[in-house]
PDB file of N, CA and C in Angstrom:
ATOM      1  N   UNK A   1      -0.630  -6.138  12.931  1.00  0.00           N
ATOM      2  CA  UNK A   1       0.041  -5.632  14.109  1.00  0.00           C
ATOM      3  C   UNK A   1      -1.035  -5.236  15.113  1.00  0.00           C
ATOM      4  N   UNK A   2      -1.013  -5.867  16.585  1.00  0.00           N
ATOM      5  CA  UNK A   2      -1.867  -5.048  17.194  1.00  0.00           C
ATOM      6  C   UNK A   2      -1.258  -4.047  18.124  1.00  0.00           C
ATOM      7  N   UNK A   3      -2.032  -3.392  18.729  1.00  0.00           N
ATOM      8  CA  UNK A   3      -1.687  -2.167  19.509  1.00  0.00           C
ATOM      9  C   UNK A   3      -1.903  -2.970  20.836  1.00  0.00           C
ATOM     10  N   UNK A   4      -0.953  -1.979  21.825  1.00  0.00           N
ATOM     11  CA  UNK A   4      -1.074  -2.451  23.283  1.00  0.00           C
ATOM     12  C   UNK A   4      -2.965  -2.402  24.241  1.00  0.00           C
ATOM     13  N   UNK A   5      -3.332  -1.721  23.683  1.00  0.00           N
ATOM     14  CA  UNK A   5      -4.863  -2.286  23.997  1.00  0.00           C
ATOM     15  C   UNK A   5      -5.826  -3.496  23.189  1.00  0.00           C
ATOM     16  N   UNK A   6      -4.936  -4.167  22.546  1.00  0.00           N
ATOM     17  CA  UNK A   6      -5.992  -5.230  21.171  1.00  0.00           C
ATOM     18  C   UNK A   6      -6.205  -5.136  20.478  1.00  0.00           C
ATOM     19  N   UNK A   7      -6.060  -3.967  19.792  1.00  0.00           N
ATOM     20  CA  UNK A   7      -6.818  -3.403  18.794  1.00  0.00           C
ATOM     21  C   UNK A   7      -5.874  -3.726  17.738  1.00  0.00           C
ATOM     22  N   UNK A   8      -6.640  -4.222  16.302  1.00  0.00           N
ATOM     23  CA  UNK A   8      -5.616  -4.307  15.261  1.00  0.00           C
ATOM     24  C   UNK A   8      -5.054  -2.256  14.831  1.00  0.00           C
ATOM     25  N   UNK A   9      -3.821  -2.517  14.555  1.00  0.00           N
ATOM     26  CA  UNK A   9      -3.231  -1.059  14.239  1.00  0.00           C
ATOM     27  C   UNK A   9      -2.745  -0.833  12.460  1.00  0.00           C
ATOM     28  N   UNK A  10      -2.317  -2.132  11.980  1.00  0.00           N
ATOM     29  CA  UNK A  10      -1.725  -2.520  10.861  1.00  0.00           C
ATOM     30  C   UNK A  10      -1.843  -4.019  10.509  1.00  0.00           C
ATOM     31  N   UNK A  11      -2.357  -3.284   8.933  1.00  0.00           N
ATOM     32  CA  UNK A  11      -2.480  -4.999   8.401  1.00  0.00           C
ATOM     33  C   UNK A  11      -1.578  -3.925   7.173  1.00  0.00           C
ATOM     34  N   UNK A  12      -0.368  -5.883   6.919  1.00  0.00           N
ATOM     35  CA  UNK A  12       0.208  -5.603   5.553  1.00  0.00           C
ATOM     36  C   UNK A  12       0.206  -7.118   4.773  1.00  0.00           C
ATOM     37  N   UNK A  13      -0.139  -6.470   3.644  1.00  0.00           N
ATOM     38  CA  UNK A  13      -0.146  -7.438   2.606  1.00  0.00           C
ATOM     39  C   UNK A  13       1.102  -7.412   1.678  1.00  0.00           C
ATOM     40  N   UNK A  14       1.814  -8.914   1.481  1.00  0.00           N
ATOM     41  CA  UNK A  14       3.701  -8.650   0.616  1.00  0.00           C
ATOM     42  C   UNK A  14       2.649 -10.130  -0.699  1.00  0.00           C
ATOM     43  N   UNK A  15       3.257  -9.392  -1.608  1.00  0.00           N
ATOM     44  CA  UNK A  15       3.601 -10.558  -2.850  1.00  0.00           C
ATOM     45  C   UNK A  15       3.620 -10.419  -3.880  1.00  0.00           C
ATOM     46  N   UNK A  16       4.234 -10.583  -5.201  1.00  0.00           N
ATOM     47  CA  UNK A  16       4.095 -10.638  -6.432  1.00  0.00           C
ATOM     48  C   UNK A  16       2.931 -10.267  -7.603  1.00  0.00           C
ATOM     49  N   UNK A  17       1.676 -11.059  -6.736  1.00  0.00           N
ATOM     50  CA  UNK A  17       0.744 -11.088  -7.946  1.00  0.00           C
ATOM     51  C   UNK A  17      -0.320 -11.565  -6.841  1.00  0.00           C
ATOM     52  N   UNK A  18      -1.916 -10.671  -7.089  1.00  0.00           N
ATOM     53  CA  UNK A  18      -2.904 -11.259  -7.023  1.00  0.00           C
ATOM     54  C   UNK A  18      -3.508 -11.894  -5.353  1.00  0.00           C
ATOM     55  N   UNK A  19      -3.993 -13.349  -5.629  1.00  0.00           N
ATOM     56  CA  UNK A  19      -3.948 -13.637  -4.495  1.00  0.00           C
ATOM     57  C   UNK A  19      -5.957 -13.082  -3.986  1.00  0.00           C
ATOM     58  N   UNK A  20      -6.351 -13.064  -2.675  1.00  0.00           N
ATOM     59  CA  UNK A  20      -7.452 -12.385  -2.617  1.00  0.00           C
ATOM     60  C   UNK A  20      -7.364 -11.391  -1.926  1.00  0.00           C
ATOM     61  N   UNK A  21      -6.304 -10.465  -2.005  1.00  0.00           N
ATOM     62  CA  UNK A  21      -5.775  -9.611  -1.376  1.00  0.00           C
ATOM     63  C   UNK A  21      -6.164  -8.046  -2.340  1.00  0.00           C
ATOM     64  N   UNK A  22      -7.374  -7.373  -1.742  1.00  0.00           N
ATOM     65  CA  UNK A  22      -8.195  -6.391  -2.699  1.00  0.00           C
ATOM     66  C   UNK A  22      -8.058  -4.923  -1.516  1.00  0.00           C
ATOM     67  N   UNK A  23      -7.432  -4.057  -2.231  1.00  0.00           N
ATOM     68  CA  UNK A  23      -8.284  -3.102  -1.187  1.00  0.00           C
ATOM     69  C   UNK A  23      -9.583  -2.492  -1.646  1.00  0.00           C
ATOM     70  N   UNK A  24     -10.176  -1.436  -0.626  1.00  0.00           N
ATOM     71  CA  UNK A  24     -11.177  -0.939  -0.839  1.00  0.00           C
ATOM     72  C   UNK A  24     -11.747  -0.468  -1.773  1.00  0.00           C
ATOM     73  N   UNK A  25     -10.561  -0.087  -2.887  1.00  0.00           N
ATOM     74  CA  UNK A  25     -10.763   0.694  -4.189  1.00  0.00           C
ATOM     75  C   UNK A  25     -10.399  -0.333  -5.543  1.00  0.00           C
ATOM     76  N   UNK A  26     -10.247  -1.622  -4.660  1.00  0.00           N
ATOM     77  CA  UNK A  26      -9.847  -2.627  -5.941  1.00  0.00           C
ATOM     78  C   UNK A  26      -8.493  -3.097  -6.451  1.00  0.00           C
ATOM     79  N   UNK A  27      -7.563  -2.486  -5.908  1.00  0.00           N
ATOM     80  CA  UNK A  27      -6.162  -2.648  -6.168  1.00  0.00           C
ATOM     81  C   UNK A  27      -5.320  -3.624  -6.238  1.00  0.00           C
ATOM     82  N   UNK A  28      -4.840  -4.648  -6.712  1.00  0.00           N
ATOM     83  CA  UNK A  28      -4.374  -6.223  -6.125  1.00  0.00           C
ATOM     84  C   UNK A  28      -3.246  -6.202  -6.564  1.00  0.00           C
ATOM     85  N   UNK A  29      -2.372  -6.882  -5.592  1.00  0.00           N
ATOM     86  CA  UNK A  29      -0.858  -6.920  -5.825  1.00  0.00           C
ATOM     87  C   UNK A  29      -0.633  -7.464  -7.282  1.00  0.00           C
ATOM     88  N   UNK A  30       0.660  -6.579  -7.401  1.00  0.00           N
ATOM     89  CA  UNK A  30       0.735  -7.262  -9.277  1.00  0.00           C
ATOM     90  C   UNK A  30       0.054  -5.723  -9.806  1.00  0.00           C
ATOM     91  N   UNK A  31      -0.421  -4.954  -9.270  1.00  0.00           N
ATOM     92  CA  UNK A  31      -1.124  -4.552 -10.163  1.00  0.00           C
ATOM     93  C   UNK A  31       0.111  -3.144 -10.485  1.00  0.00           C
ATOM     94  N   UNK A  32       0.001  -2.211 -11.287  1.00  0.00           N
ATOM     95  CA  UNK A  32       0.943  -1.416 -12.351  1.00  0.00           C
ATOM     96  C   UNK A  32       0.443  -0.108 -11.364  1.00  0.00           C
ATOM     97  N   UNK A  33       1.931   0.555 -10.971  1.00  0.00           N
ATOM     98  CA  UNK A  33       1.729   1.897 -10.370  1.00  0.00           C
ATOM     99  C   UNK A  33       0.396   2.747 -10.953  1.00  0.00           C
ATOM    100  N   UNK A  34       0.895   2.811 -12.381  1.00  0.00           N
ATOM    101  CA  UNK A  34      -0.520   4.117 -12.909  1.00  0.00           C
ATOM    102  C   UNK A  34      -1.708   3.783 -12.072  1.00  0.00           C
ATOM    103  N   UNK A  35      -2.238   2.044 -11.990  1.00  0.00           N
ATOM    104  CA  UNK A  35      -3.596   1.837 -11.395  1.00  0.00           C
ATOM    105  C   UNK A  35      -3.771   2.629 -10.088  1.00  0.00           C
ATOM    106  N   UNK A  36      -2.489   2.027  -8.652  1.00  0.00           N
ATOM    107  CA  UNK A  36      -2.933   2.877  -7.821  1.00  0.00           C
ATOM    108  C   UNK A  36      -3.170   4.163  -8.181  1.00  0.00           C
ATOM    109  N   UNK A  37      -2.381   5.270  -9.028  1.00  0.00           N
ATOM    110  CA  UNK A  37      -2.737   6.486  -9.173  1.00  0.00           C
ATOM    111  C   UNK A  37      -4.252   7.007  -9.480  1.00  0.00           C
ATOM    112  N   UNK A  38      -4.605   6.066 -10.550  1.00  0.00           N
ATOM    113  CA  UNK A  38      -6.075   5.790 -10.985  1.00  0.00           C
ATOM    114  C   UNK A  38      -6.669   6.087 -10.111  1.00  0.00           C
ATOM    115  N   UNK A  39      -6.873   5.632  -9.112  1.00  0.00           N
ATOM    116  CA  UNK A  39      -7.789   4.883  -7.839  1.00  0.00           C
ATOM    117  C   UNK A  39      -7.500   6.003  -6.924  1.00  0.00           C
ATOM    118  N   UNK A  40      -6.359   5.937  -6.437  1.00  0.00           N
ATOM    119  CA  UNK A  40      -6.465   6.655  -5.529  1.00  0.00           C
ATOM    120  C   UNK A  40      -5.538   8.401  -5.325  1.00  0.00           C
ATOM    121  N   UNK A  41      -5.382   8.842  -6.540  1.00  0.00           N
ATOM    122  CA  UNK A  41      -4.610   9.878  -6.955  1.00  0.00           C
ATOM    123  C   UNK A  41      -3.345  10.250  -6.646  1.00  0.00           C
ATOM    124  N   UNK A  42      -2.967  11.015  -7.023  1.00  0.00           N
ATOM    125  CA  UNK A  42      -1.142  10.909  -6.443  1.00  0.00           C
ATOM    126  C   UNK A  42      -0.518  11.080  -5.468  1.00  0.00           C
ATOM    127  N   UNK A  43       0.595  10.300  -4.879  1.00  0.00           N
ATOM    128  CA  UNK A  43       0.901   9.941  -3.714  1.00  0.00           C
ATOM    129  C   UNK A  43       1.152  11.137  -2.910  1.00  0.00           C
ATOM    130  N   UNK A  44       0.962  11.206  -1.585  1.00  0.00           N
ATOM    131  CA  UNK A  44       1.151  12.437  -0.875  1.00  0.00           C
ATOM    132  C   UNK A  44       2.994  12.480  -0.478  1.00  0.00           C
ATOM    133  N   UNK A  45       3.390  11.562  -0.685  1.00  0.00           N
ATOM    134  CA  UNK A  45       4.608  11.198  -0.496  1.00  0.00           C
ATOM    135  C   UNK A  45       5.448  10.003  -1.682  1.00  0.00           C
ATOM    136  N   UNK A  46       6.474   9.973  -2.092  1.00  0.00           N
ATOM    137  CA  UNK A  46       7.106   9.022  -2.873  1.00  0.00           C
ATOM    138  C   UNK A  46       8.868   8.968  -1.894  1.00  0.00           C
ATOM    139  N   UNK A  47       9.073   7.804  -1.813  1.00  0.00           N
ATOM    140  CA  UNK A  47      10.459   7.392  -1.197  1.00  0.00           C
ATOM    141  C   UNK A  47      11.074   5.929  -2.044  1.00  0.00           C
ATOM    142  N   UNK A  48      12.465   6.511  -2.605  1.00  0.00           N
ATOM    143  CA  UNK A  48      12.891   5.059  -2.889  1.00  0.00           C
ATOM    144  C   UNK A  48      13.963   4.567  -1.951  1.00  0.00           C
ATOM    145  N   UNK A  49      13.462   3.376  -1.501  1.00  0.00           N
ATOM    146  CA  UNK A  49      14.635   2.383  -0.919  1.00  0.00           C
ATOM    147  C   UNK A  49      15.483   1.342  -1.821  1.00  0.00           C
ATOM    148  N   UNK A  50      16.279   1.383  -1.877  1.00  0.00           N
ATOM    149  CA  UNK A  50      16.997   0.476  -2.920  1.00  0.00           C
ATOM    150  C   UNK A  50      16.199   0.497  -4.197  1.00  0.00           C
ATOM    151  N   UNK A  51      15.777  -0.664  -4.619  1.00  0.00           N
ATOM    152  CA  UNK A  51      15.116  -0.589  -5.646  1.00  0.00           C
ATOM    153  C   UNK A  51      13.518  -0.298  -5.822  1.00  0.00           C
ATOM    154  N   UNK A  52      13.010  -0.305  -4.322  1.00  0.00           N
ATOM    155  CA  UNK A  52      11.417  -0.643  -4.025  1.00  0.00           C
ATOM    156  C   UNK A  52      10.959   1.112  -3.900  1.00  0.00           C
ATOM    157  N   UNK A  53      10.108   1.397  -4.870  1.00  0.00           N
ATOM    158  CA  UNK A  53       9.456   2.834  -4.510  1.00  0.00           C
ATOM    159  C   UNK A  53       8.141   3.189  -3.288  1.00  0.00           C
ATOM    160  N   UNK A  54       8.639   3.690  -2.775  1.00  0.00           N
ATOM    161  CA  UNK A  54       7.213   3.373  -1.885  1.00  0.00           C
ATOM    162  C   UNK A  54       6.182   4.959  -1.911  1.00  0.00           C
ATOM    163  N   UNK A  55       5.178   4.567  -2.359  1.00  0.00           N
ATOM    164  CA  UNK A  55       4.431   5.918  -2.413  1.00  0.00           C
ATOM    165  C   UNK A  55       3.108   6.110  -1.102  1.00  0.00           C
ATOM    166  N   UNK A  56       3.274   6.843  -0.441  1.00  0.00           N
ATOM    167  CA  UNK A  56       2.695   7.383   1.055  1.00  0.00           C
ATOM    168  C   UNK A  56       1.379   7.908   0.072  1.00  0.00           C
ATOM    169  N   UNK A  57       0.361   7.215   1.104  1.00  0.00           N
ATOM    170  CA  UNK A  57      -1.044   8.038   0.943  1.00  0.00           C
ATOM    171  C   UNK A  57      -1.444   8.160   2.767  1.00  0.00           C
ATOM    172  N   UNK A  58      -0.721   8.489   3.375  1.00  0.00           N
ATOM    173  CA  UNK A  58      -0.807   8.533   4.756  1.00  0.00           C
ATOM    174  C   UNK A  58      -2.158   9.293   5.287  1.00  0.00           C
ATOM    175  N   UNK A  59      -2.374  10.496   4.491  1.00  0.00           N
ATOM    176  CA  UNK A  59      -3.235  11.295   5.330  1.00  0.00           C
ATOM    177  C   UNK A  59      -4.805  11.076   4.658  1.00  0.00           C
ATOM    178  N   UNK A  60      -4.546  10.761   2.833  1.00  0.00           N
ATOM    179  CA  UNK A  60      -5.646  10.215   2.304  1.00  0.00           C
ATOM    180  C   UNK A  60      -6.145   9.062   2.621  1.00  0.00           C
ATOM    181  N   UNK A  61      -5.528   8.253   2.606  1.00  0.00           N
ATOM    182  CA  UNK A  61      -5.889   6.291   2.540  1.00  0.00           C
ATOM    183  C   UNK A  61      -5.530   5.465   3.939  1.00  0.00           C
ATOM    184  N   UNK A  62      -4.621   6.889   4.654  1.00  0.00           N
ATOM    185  CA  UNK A  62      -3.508   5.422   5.923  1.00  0.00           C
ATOM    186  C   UNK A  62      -3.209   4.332   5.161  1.00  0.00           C
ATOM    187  N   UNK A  63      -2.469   4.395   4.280  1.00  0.00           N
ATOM    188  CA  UNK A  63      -1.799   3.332   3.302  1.00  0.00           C
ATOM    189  C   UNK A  63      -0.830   3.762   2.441  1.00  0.00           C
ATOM    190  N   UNK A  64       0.354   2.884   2.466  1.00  0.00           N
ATOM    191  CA  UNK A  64       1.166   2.978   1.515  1.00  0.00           C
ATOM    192  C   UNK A  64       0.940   1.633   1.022  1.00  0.00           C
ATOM    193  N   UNK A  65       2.266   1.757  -0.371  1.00  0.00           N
ATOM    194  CA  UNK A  65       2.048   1.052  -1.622  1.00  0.00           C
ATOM    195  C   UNK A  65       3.948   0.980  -1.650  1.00  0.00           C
ATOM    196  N   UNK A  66       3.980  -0.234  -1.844  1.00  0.00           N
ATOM    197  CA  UNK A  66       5.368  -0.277  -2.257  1.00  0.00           C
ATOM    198  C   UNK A  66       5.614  -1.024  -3.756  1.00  0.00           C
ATOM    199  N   UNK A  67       6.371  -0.523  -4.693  1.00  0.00           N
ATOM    200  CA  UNK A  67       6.603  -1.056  -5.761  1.00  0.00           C
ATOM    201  C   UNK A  67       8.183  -1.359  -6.150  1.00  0.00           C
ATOM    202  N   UNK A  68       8.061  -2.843  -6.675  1.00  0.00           N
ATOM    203  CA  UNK A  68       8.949  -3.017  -7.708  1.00  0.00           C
ATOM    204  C   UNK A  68       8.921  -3.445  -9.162  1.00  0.00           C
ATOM    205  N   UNK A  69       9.745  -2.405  -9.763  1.00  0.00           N
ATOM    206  CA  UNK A  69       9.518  -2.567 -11.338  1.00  0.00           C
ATOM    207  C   UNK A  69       8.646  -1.956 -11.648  1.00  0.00           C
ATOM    208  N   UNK A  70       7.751  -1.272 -11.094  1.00  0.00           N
ATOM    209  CA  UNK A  70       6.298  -0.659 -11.732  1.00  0.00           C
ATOM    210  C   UNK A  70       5.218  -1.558 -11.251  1.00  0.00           C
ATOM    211  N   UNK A  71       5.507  -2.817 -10.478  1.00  0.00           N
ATOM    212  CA  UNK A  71       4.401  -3.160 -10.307  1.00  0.00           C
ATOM    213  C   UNK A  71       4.144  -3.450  -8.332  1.00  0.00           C
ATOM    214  N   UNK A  72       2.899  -3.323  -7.683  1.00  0.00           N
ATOM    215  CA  UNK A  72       2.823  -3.459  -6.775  1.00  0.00           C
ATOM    216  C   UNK A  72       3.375  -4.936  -6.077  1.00  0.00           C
ATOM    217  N   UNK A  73       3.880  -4.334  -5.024  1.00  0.00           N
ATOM    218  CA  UNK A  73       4.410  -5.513  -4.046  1.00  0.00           C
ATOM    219  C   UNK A  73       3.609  -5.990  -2.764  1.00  0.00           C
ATOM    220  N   UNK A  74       3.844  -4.683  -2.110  1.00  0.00           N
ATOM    221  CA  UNK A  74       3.377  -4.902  -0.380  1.00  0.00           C
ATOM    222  C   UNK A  74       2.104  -3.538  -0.296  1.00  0.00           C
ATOM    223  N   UNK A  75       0.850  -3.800   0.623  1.00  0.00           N
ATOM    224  CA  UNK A  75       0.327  -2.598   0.595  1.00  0.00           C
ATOM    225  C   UNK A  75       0.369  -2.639   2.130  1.00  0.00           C
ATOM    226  N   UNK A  76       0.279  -1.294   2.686  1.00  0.00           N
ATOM    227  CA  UNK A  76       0.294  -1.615   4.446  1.00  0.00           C
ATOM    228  C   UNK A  76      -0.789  -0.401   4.484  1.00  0.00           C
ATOM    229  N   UNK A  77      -1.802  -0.891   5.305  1.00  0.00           N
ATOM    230  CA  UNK A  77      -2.915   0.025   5.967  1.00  0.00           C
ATOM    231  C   UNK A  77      -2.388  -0.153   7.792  1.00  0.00           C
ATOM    232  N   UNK A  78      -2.752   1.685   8.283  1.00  0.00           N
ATOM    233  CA  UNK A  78      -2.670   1.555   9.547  1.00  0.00           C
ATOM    234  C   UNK A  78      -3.230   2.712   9.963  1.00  0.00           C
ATOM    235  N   UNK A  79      -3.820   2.277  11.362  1.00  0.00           N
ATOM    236  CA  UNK A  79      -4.426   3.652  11.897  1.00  0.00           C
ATOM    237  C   UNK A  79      -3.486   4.798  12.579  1.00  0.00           C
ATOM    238  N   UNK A  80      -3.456   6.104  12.045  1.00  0.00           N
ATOM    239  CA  UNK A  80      -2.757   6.915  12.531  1.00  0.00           C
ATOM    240  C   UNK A  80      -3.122   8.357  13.182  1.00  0.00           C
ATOM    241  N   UNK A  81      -2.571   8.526  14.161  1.00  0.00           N
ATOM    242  CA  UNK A  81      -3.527   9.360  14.964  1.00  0.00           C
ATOM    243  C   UNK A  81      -2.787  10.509  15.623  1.00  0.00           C
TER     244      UNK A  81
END
Protein backbone atom coordinates (compact mmCIF):
# COMPACT_ATOMS: atom_id res chain seq x y z
CA UNK A 1 0.00 0.00 0.00
CA UNK A 2 1.44 3.33 -0.61
CA UNK A 3 0.74 6.50 1.15
CA UNK A 4 -0.34 9.75 -0.58
CA UNK A 5 3.29 11.03 -0.62
CA UNK A 6 5.00 7.51 -2.23
CA UNK A 7 5.99 6.15 0.39
CA UNK A 8 5.34 2.40 0.89
CA UNK A 9 2.87 2.34 4.23
CA UNK A 10 1.94 -1.52 4.16
CA UNK A 11 3.19 -4.60 2.83
CA UNK A 12 0.96 -7.83 3.32
CA UNK A 13 1.83 -11.16 2.77
CA UNK A 14 -1.62 -14.02 2.34
CA UNK A 15 -0.92 -17.89 1.92
CA UNK A 16 -0.93 -21.27 3.21
CA UNK A 17 2.62 -22.32 3.45
CA UNK A 18 6.11 -20.99 3.01
CA UNK A 19 6.99 -19.42 -0.14
CA UNK A 20 10.12 -16.70 0.36
CA UNK A 21 8.08 -14.78 2.41
CA UNK A 22 10.41 -14.40 5.94
CA UNK A 23 10.05 -11.76 8.39
CA UNK A 24 12.70 -10.19 10.31
CA UNK A 25 12.60 -12.70 13.10
CA UNK A 26 12.18 -15.69 10.69
CA UNK A 27 8.57 -16.46 10.68
CA UNK A 28 7.07 -18.04 7.33
CA UNK A 29 3.61 -18.56 6.51
CA UNK A 30 2.51 -22.08 7.49
CA UNK A 31 4.26 -21.59 10.37
CA UNK A 32 2.26 -22.71 14.06
CA UNK A 33 0.98 -19.77 16.34
CA UNK A 34 3.36 -20.91 19.41
CA UNK A 35 6.38 -19.93 16.79
CA UNK A 36 5.17 -16.37 16.36
CA UNK A 37 4.88 -16.27 20.20
CA UNK A 38 8.47 -17.68 20.32
CA UNK A 39 9.82 -14.90 18.31
CA UNK A 40 8.08 -12.31 19.03
CA UNK A 41 6.19 -12.68 22.51
CA UNK A 42 2.61 -12.34 23.20
CA UNK A 43 0.31 -10.52 21.22
CA UNK A 44 -0.50 -7.02 22.42
CA UNK A 45 -3.87 -7.66 21.06
CA UNK A 46 -5.86 -11.03 19.92
CA UNK A 47 -9.27 -10.62 17.71
CA UNK A 48 -11.28 -13.42 16.16
CA UNK A 49 -13.06 -12.89 12.90
CA UNK A 50 -14.99 -15.80 11.86
CA UNK A 51 -12.69 -18.41 11.97
CA UNK A 52 -9.24 -16.39 11.36
CA UNK A 53 -7.50 -15.22 14.80
CA UNK A 54 -5.67 -12.28 14.33
CA UNK A 55 -3.05 -11.39 16.93
CA UNK A 56 -1.90 -7.40 16.98
CA UNK A 57 1.76 -6.70 17.70
CA UNK A 58 0.99 -3.06 16.69
CA UNK A 59 3.11 -1.13 19.06
CA UNK A 60 5.97 -3.94 19.28
CA UNK A 61 6.48 -5.17 15.57
CA UNK A 62 3.74 -2.76 13.42
CA UNK A 63 2.56 -6.21 12.47
CA UNK A 64 -0.11 -8.42 12.77
CA UNK A 65 -0.42 -12.14 12.19
CA UNK A 66 -3.52 -13.73 11.14
CA UNK A 67 -4.22 -17.41 11.75
CA UNK A 68 -6.14 -20.28 10.64
CA UNK A 69 -6.26 -23.51 12.44
CA UNK A 70 -3.17 -22.67 14.42
CA UNK A 71 -1.29 -22.02 11.60
CA UNK A 72 -0.17 -18.67 9.99
CA UNK A 73 -1.94 -17.20 7.02
CA UNK A 74 -1.45 -13.46 6.19
CA UNK A 75 1.26 -11.24 8.00
CA UNK A 76 0.71 -7.35 7.42
CA UNK A 77 3.56 -4.85 8.41
CA UNK A 78 2.73 -1.04 8.44
CA UNK A 79 4.00 2.16 9.51
CA UNK A 80 2.02 3.72 12.24
CA UNK A 81 2.28 6.99 13.57
Amino acid sequence: LIGPDGRVIQIKAIGYKGGNVRTAKGVTLGAPYTQVVQRYGYPEEHQQVGPILVASYRNKAHASFQFLRNRLIAVTVAITE
